[in-house]
N, C-alpha and C. Protein backbone atom coordinates (compact mmCIF):
# COMPACT_ATOMS: atom_id res chain seq x y z
N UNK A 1 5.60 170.41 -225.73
CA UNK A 1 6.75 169.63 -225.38
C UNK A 1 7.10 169.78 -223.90
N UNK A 2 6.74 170.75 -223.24
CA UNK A 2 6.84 170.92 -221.82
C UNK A 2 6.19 170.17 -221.09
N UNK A 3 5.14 169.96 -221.42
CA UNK A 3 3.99 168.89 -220.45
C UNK A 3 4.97 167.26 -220.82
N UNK A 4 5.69 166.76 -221.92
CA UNK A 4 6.17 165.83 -222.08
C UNK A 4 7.31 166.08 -221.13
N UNK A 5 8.60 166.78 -221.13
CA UNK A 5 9.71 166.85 -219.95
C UNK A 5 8.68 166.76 -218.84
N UNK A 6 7.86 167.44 -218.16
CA UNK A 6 7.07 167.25 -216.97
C UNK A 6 6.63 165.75 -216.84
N UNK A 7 6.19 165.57 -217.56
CA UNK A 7 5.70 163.90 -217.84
C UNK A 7 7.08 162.74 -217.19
N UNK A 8 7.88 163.16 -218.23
CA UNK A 8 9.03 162.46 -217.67
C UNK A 8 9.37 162.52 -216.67
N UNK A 9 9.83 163.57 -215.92
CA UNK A 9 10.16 164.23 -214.58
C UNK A 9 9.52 163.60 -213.41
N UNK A 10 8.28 163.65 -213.68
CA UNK A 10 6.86 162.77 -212.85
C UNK A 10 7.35 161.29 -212.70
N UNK A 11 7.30 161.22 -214.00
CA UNK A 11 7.77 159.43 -214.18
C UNK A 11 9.03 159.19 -212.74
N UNK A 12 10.36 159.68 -213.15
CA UNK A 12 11.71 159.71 -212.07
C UNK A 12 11.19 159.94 -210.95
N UNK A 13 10.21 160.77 -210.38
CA UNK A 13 10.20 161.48 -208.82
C UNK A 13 9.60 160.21 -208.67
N UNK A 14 8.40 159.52 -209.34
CA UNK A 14 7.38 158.63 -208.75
C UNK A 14 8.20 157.31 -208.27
N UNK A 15 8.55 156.92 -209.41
CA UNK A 15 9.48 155.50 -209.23
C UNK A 15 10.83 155.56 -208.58
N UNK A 16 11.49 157.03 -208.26
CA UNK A 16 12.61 156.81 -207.86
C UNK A 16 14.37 156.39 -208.26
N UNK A 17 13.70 155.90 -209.48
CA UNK A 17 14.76 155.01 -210.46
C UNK A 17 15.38 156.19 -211.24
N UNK A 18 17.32 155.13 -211.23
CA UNK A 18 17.76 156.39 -212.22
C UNK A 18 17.41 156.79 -213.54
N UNK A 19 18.37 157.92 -214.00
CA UNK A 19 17.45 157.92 -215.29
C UNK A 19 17.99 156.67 -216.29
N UNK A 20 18.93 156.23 -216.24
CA UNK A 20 19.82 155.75 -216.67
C UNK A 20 19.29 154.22 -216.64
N UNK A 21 18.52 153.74 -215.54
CA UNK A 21 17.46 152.53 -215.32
C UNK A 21 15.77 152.94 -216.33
N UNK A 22 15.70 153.67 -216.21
CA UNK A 22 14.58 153.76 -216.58
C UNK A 22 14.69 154.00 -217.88
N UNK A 23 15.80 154.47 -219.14
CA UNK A 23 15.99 154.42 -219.93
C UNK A 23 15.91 152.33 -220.40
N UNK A 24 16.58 151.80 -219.37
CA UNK A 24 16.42 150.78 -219.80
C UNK A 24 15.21 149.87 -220.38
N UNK A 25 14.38 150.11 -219.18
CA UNK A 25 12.79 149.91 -219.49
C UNK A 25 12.37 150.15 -219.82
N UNK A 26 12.02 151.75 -220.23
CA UNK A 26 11.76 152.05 -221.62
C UNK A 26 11.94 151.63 -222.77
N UNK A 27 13.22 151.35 -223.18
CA UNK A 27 13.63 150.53 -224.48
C UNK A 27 13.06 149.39 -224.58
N UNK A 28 12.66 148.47 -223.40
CA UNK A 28 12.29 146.94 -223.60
C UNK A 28 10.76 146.80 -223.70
N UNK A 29 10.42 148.01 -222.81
CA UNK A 29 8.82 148.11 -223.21
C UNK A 29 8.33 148.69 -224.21
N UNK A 30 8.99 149.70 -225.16
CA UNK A 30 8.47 149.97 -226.30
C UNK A 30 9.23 148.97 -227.74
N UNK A 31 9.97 148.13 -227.07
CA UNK A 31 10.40 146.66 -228.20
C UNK A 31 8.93 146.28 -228.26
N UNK A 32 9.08 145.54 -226.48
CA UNK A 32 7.65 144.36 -226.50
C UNK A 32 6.40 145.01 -227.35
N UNK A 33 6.51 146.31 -226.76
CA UNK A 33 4.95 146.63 -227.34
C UNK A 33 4.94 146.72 -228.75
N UNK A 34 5.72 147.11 -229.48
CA UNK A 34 5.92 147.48 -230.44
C UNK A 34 5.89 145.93 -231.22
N UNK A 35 6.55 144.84 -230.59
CA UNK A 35 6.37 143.52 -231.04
C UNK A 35 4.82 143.15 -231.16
N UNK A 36 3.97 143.52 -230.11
CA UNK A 36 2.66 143.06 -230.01
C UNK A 36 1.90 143.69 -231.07
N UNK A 37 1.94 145.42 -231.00
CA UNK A 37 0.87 146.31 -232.02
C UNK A 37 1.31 145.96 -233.70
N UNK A 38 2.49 145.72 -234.07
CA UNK A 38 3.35 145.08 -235.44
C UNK A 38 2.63 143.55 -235.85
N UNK A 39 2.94 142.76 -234.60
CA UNK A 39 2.55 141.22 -234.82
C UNK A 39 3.98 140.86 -235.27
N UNK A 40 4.73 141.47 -235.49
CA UNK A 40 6.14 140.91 -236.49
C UNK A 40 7.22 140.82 -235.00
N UNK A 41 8.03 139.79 -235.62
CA UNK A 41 9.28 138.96 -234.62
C UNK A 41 9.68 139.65 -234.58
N UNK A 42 11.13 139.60 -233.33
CA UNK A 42 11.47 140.82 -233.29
C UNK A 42 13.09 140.65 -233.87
N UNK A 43 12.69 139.60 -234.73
CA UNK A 43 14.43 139.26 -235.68
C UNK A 43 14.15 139.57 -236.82
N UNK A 44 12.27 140.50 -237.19
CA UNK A 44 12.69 141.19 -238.17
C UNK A 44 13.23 142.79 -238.17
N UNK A 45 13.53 143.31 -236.88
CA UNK A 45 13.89 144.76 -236.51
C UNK A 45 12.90 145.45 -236.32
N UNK A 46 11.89 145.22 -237.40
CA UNK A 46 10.63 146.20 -236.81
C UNK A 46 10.47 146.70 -235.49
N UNK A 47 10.25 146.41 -234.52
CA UNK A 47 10.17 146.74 -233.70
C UNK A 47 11.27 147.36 -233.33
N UNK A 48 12.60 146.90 -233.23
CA UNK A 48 13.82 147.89 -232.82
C UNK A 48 13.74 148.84 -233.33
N UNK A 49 13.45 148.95 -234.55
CA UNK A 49 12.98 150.32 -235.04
C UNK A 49 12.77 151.36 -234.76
N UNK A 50 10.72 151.18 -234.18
CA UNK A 50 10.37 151.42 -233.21
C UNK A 50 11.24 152.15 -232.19
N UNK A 51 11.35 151.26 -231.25
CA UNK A 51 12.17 151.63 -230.26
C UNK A 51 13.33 152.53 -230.72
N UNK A 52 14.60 152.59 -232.00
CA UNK A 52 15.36 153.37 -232.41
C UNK A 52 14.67 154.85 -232.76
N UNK A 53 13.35 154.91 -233.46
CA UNK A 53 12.62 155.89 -233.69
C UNK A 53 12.01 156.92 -232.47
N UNK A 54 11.43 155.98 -231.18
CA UNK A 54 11.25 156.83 -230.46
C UNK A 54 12.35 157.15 -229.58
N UNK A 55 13.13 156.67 -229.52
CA UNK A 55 14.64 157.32 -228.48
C UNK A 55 14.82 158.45 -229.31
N UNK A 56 15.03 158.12 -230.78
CA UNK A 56 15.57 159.50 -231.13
C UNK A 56 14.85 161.01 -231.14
N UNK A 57 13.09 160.66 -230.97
CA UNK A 57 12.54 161.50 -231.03
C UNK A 57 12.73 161.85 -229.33
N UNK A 58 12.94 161.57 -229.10
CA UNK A 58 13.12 161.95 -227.03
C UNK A 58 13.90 162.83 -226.82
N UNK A 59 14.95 162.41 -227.65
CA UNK A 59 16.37 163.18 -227.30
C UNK A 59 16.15 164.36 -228.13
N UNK A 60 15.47 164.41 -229.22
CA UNK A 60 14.91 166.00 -229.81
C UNK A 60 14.17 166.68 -229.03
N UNK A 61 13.30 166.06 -228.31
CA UNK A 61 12.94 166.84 -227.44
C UNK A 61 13.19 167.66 -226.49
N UNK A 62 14.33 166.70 -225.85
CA UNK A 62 14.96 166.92 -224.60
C UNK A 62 16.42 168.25 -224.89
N UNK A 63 16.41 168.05 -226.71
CA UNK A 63 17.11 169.23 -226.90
C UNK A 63 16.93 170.08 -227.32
N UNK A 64 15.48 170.80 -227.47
CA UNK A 64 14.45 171.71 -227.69
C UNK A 64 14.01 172.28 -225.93
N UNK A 65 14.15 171.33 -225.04
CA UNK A 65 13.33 172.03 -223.34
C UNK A 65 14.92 171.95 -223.14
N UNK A 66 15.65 171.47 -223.49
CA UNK A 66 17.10 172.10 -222.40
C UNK A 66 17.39 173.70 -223.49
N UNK A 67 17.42 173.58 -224.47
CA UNK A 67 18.28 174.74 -225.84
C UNK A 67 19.25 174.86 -225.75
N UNK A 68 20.01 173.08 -225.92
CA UNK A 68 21.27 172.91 -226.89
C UNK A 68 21.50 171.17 -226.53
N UNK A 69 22.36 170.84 -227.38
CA UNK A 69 22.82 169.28 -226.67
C UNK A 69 23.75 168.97 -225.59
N UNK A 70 23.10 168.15 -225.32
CA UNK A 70 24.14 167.87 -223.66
C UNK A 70 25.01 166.21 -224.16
N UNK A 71 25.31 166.67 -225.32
CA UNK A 71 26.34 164.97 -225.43
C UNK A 71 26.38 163.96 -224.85
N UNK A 72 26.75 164.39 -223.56
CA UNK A 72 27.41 162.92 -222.49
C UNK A 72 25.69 162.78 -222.36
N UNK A 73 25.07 162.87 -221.91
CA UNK A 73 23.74 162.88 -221.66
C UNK A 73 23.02 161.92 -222.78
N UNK A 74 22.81 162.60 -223.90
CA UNK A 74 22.60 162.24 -224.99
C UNK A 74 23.18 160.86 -225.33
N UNK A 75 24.38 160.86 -225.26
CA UNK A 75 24.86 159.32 -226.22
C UNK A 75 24.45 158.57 -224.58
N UNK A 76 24.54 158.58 -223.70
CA UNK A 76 24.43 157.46 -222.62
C UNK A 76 22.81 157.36 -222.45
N UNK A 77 21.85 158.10 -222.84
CA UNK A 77 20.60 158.17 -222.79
C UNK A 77 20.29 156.92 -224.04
N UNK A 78 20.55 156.95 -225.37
CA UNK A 78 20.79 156.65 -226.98
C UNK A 78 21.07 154.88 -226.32
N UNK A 79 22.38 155.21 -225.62
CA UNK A 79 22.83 153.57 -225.51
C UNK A 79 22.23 152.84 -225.07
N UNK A 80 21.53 153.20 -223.52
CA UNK A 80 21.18 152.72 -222.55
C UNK A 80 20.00 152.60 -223.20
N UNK A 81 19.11 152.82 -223.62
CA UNK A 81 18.23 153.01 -224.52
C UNK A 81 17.60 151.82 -225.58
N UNK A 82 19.09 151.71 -226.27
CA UNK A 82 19.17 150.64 -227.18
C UNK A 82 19.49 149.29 -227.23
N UNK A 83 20.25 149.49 -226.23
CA UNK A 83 21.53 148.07 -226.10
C UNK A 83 20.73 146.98 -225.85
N UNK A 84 19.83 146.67 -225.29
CA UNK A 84 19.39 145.08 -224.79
C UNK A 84 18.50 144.95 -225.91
N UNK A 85 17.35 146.07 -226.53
CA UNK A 85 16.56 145.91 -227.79
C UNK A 85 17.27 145.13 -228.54
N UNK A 86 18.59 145.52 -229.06
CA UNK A 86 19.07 145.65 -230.11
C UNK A 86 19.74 144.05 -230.22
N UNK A 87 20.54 143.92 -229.01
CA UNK A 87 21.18 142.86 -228.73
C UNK A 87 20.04 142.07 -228.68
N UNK A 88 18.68 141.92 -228.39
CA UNK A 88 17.58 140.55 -228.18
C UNK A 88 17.07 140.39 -229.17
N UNK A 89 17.27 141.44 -230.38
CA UNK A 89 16.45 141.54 -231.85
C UNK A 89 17.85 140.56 -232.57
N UNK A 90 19.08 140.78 -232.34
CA UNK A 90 20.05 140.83 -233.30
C UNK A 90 20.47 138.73 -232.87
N UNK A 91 19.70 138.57 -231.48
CA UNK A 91 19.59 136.87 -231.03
C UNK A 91 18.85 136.38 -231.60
N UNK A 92 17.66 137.08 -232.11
CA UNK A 92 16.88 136.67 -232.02
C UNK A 92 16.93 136.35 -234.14
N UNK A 93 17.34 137.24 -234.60
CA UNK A 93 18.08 137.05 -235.96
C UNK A 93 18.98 136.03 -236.53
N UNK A 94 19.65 135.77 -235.49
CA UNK A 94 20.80 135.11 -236.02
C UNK A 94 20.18 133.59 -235.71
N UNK A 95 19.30 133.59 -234.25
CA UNK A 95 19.66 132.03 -233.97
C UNK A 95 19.68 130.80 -234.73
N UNK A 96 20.29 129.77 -234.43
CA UNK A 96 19.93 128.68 -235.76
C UNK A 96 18.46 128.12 -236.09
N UNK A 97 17.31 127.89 -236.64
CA UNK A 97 16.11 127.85 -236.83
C UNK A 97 16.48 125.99 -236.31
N UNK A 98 15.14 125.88 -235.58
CA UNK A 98 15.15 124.62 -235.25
C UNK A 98 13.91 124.11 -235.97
N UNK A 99 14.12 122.54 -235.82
CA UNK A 99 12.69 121.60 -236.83
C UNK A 99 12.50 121.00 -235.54
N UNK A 100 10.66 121.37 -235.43
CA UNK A 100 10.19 120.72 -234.59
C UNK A 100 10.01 118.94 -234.95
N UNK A 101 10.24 118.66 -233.64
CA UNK A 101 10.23 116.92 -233.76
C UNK A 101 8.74 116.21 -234.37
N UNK A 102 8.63 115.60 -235.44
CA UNK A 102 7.10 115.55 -235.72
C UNK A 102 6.11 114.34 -234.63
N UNK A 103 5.45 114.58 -234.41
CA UNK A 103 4.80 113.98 -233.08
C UNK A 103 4.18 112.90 -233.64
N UNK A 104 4.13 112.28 -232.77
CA UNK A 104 3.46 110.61 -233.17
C UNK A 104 2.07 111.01 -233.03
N UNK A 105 1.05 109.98 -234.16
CA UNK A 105 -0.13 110.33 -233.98
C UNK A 105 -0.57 108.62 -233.42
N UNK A 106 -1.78 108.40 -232.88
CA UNK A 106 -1.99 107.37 -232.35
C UNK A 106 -3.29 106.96 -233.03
């Protein structure tokens, strides 16, 4: 689990970005991918899933290399994390289903 915090750590020094940004991208890139390796929409959750599954395994981690929870840390890591997945899965659920126009054949 140490080489993973290092991993991460690497990740922040390289790109520069907060953690708090990079939580973001994380979440949207393990949606997408998670949309692609599934094949399934992402208004069936599967994939948020995903993405809900590995945040939470992060933050176990991250409270195994610190040894204890850091709350504020934790829930703003969780949110930031989730929020646009969740919100583009939960659009992507609801929207009204449209009928394609049937095309003229000639």
């Amino acid at each position: 689990m140490l080489f993973y915090a290092t991993f991460k750590e690497a990740i922040a020094n390289d790109t520069g970005l907060a953690n708090t940004i990079l939580h973001i991208h994380a979440g949207m890139l393990i949606l997408l991918t998670a949309r692609v390796v599934t094949r399934r929409s992402l208004g069936t959750f599967i994939p948020f899933a995903a993405v809900l599954v590995l945040e939470l395994a992060n933050e176990v981690i991250d409270r195994v290399n610190h040894g204890s929870w850091r709350w504020d840390d934790t829930t703003s890591d969780v949110v930031n994390t989730l929020f646009w997945p969740f919100l583009l899965s939960l659009a992507i659920r609801l929207r009204p289903m449209t009928q394609q126009a049937p095309t003229a054949t000639a």
